[in-house]
C-alpha atoms as a PDB file:
ATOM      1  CA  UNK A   1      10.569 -38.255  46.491  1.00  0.00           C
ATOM      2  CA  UNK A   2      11.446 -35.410  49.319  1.00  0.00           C
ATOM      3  CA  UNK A   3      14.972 -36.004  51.317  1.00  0.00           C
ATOM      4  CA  UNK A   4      14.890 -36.364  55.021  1.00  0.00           C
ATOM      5  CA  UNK A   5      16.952 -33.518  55.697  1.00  0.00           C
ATOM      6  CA  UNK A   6      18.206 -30.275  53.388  1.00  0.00           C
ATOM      7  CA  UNK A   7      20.546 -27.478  54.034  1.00  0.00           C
ATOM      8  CA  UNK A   8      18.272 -24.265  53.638  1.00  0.00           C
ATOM      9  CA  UNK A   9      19.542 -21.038  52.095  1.00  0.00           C
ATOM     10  CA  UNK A  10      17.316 -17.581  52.708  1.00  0.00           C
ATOM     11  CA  UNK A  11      16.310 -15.257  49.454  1.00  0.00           C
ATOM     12  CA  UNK A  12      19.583 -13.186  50.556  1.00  0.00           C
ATOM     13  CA  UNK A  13      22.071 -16.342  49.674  1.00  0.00           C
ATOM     14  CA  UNK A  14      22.631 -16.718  53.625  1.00  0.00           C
ATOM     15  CA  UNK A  15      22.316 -20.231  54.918  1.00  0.00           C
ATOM     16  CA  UNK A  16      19.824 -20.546  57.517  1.00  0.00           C
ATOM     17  CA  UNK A  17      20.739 -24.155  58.414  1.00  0.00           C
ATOM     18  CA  UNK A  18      20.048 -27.886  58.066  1.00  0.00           C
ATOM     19  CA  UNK A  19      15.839 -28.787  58.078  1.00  0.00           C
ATOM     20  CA  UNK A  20      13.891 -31.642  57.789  1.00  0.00           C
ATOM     21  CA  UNK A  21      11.866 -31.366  54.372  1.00  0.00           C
ATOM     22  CA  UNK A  22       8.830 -30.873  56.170  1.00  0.00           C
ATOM     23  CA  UNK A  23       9.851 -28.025  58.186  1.00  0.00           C
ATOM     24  CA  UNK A  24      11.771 -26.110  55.108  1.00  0.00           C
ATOM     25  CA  UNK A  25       8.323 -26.220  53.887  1.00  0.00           C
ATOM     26  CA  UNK A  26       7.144 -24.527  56.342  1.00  0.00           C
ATOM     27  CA  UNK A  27       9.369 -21.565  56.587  1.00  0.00           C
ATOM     28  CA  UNK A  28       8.885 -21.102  52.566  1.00  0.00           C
ATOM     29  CA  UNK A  29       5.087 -20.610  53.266  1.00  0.00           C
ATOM     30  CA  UNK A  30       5.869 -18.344  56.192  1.00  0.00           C
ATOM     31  CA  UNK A  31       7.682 -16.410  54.376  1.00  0.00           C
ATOM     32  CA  UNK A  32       5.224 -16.768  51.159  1.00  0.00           C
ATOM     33  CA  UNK A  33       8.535 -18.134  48.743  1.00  0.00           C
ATOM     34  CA  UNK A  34       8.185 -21.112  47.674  1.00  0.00           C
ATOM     35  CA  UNK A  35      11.335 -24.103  48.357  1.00  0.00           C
ATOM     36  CA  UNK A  36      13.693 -23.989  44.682  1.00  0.00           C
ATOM     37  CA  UNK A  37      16.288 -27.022  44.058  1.00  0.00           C
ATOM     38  CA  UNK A  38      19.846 -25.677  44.181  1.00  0.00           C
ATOM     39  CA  UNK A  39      21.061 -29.260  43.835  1.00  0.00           C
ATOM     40  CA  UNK A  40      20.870 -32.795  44.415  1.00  0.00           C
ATOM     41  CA  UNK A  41      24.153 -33.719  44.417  1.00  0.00           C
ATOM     42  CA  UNK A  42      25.457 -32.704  47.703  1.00  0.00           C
ATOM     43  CA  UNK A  43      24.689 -34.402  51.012  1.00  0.00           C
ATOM     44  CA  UNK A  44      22.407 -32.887  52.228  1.00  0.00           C
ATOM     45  CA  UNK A  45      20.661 -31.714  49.184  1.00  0.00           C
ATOM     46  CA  UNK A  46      20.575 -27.934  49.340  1.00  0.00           C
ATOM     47  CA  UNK A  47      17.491 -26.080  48.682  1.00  0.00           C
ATOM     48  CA  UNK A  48      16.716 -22.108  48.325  1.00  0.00           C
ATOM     49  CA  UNK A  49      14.110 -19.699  49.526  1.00  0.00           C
ATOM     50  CA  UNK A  50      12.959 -17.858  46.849  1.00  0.00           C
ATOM     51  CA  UNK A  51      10.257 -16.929  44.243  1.00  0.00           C
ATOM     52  CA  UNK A  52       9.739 -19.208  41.467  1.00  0.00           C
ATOM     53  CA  UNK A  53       7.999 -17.194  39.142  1.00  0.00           C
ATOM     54  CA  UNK A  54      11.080 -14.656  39.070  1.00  0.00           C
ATOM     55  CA  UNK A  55      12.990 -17.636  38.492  1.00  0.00           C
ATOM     56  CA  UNK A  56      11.309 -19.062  35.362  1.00  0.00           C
ATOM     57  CA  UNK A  57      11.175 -15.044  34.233  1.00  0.00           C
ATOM     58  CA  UNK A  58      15.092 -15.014  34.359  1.00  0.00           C
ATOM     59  CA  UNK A  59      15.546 -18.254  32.232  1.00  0.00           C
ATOM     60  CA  UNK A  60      13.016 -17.511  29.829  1.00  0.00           C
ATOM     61  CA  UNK A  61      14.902 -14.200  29.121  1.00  0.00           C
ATOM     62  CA  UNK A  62      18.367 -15.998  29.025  1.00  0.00           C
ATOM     63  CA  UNK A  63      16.709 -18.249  26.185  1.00  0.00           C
ATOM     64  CA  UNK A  64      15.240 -15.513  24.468  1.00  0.00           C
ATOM     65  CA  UNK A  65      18.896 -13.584  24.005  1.00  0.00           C
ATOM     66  CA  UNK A  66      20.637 -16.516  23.269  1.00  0.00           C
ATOM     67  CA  UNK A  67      17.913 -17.072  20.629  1.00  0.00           C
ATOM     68  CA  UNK A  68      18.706 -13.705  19.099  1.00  0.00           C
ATOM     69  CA  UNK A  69      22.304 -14.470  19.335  1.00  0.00           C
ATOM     70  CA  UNK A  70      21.864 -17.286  17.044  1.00  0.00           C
ATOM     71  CA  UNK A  71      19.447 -15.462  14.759  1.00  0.00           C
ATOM     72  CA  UNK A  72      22.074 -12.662  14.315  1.00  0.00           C
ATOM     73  CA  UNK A  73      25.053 -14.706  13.517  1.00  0.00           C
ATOM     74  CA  UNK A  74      23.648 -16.104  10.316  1.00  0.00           C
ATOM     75  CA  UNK A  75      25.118 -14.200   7.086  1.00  0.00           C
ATOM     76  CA  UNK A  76      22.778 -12.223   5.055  1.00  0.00           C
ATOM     77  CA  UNK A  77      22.329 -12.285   1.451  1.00  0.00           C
ATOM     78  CA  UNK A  78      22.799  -9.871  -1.519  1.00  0.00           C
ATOM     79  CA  UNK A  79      21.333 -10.663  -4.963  1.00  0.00           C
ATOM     80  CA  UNK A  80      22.912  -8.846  -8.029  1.00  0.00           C
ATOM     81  CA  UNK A  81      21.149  -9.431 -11.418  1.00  0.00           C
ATOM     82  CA  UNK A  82      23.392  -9.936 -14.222  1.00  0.00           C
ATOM     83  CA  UNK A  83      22.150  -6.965 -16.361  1.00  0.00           C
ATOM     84  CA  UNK A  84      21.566  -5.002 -12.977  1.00  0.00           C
ATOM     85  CA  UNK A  85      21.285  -1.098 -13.538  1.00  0.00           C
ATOM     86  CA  UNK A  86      23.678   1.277 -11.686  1.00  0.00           C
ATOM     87  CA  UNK A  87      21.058   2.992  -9.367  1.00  0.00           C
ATOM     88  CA  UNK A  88      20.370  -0.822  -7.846  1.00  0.00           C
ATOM     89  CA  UNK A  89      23.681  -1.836  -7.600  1.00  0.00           C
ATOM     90  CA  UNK A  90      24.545   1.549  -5.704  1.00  0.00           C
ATOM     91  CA  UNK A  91      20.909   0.816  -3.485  1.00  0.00           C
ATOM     92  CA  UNK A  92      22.543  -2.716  -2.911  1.00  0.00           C
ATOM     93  CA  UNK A  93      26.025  -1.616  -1.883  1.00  0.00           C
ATOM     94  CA  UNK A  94      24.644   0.686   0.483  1.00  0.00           C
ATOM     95  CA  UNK A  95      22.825  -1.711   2.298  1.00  0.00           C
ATOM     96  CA  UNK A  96      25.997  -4.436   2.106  1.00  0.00           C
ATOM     97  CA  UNK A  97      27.381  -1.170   3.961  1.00  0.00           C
ATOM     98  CA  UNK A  98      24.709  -1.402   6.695  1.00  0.00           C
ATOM     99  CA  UNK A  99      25.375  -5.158   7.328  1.00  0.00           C
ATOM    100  CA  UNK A 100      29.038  -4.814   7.429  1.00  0.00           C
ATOM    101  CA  UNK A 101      28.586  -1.917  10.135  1.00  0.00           C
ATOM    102  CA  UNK A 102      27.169  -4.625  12.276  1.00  0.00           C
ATOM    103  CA  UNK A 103      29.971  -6.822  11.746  1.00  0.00           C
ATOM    104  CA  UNK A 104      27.726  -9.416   9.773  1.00  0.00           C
ATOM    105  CA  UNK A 105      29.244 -11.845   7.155  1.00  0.00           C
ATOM    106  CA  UNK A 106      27.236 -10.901   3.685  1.00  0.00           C
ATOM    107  CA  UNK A 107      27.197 -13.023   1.109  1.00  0.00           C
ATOM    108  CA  UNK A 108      27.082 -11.402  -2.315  1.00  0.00           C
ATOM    109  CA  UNK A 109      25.118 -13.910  -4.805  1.00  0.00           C
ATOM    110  CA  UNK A 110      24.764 -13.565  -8.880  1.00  0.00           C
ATOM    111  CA  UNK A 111      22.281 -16.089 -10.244  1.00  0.00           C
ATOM    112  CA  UNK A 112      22.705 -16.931 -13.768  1.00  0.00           C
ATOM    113  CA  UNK A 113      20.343 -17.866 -16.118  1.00  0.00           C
ATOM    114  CA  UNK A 114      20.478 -19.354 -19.190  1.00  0.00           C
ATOM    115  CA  UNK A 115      22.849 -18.093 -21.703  1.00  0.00           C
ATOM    116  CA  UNK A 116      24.311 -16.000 -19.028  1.00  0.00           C
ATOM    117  CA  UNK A 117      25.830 -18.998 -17.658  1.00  0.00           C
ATOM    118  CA  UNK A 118      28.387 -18.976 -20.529  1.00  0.00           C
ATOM    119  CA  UNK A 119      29.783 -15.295 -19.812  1.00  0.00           C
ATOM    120  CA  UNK A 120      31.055 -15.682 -16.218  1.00  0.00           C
ATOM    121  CA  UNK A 121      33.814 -13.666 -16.546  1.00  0.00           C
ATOM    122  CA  UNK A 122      31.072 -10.992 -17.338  1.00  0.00           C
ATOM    123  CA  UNK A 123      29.129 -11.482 -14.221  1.00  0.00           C
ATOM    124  CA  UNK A 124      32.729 -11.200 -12.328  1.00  0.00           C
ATOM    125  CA  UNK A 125      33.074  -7.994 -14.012  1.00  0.00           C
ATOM    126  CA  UNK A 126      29.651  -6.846 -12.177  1.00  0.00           C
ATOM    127  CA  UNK A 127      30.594  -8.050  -9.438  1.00  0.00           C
ATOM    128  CA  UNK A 128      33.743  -6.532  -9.145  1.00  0.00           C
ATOM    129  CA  UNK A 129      31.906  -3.683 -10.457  1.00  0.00           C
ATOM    130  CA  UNK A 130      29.892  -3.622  -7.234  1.00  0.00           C
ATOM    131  CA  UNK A 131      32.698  -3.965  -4.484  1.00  0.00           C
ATOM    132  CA  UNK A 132      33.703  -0.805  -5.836  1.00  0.00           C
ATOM    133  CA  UNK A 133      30.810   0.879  -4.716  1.00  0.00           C
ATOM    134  CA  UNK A 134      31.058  -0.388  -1.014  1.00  0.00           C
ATOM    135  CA  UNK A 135      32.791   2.568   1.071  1.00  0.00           C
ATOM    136  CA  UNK A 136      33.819   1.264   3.860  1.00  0.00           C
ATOM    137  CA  UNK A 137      36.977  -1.462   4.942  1.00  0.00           C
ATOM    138  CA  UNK A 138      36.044  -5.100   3.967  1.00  0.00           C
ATOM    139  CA  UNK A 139      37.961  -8.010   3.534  1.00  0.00           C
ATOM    140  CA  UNK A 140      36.965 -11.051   1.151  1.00  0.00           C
ATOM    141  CA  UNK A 141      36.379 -14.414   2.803  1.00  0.00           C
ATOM    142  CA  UNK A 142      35.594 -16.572   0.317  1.00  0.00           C
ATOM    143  CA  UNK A 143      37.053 -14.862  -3.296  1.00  0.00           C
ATOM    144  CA  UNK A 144      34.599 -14.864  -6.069  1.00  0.00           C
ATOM    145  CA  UNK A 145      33.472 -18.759  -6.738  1.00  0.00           C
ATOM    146  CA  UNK A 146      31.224 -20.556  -9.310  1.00  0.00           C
ATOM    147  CA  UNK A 147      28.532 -22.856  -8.313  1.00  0.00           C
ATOM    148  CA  UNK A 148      25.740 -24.655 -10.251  1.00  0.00           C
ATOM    149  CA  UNK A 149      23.523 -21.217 -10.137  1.00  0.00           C
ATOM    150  CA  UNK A 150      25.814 -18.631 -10.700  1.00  0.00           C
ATOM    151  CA  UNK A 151      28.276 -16.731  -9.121  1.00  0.00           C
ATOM    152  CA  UNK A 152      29.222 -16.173  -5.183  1.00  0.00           C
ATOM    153  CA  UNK A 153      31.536 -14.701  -2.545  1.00  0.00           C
ATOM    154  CA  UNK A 154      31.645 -13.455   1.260  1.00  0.00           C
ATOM    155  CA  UNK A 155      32.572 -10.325   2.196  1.00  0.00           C
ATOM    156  CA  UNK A 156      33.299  -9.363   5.896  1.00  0.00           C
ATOM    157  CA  UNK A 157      34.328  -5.715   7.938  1.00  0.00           C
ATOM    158  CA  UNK A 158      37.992  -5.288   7.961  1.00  0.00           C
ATOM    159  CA  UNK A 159      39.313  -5.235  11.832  1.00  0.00           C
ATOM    160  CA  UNK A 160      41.427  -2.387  10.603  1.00  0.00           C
ATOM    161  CA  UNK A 161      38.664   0.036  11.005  1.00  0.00           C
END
């Protein structure tokens, strides 16, 4: 379903003029562009000069950076063991560090197993324990909580730094 008549734009975003359908067609193959929908909504329609393929390039790398966008936001996880040594703690902190530089929320995560589920205030001792060893500015989101698998909070970069 083609309109009668369109209002034609060039590839430079300068408006050439009103065209039947038929001979907008023509000046797009002239010119070896194809004829792009601007909108529908107007009277007449307007239509634009142009290369498609660019066109379809441009929004598939809009969706791809949004898509990253999205990916990025989610928080990322740190798992302390309850009878975690110091060395992996310290290896854990350090890469907390990393994902606080770039302003991610981390969620720091102690699951407890059996009779370790009776000694919480142990496992906030660790955990504790392990803030300590982060270096740089953080505030806590979400203090220290208890859930049906252990223990949890969320940690973010302090704007003061």
């Amino acid at each position: 379903m083609n309109p009668q008549t369109i209002r034609l734009i060039d590839d430079s975003n300068k408006q050439i003029g009103i065209f039947s359908y038929e001979e907008a067609l023509e000046k797009a193959k002239e010119k070896g562009l194809d004829l792009l929908v601007i909108t529908l909504k107007t009277d007449p329609p307007v239509y634009k000069l142009g290369n498609y393929e660019k066109v379809r390039y441009r929004k598939g790398k809009e969706i791809k950076k949004e898509k990253l966008k999205i990916r990025q936001s989610f928080p990322k996880s740190i798992r302390i063991g309850f009878s975690e040594g110091n060395h992996d703690i310290e290896t854990k902190a350090k890469k907390t560090e990393e994902f606080l530089e770039e302003d991610k929320i981390v969620i720091i995560q102690m699951p407890l197993k059996g009779r370790e589920k009776i000694h919480f205030d142990l496992g906030e001792k660790k955990i504790k324990e392990f803030l300590t060893k982060i270096k740089i500015p953080y505030r806590i989101i979400q203090p220290v909580k208890r859930n049906p698998f252990g223990l949890s909070l969320s940690l973010k970069k302090s704007k003061e730094s």
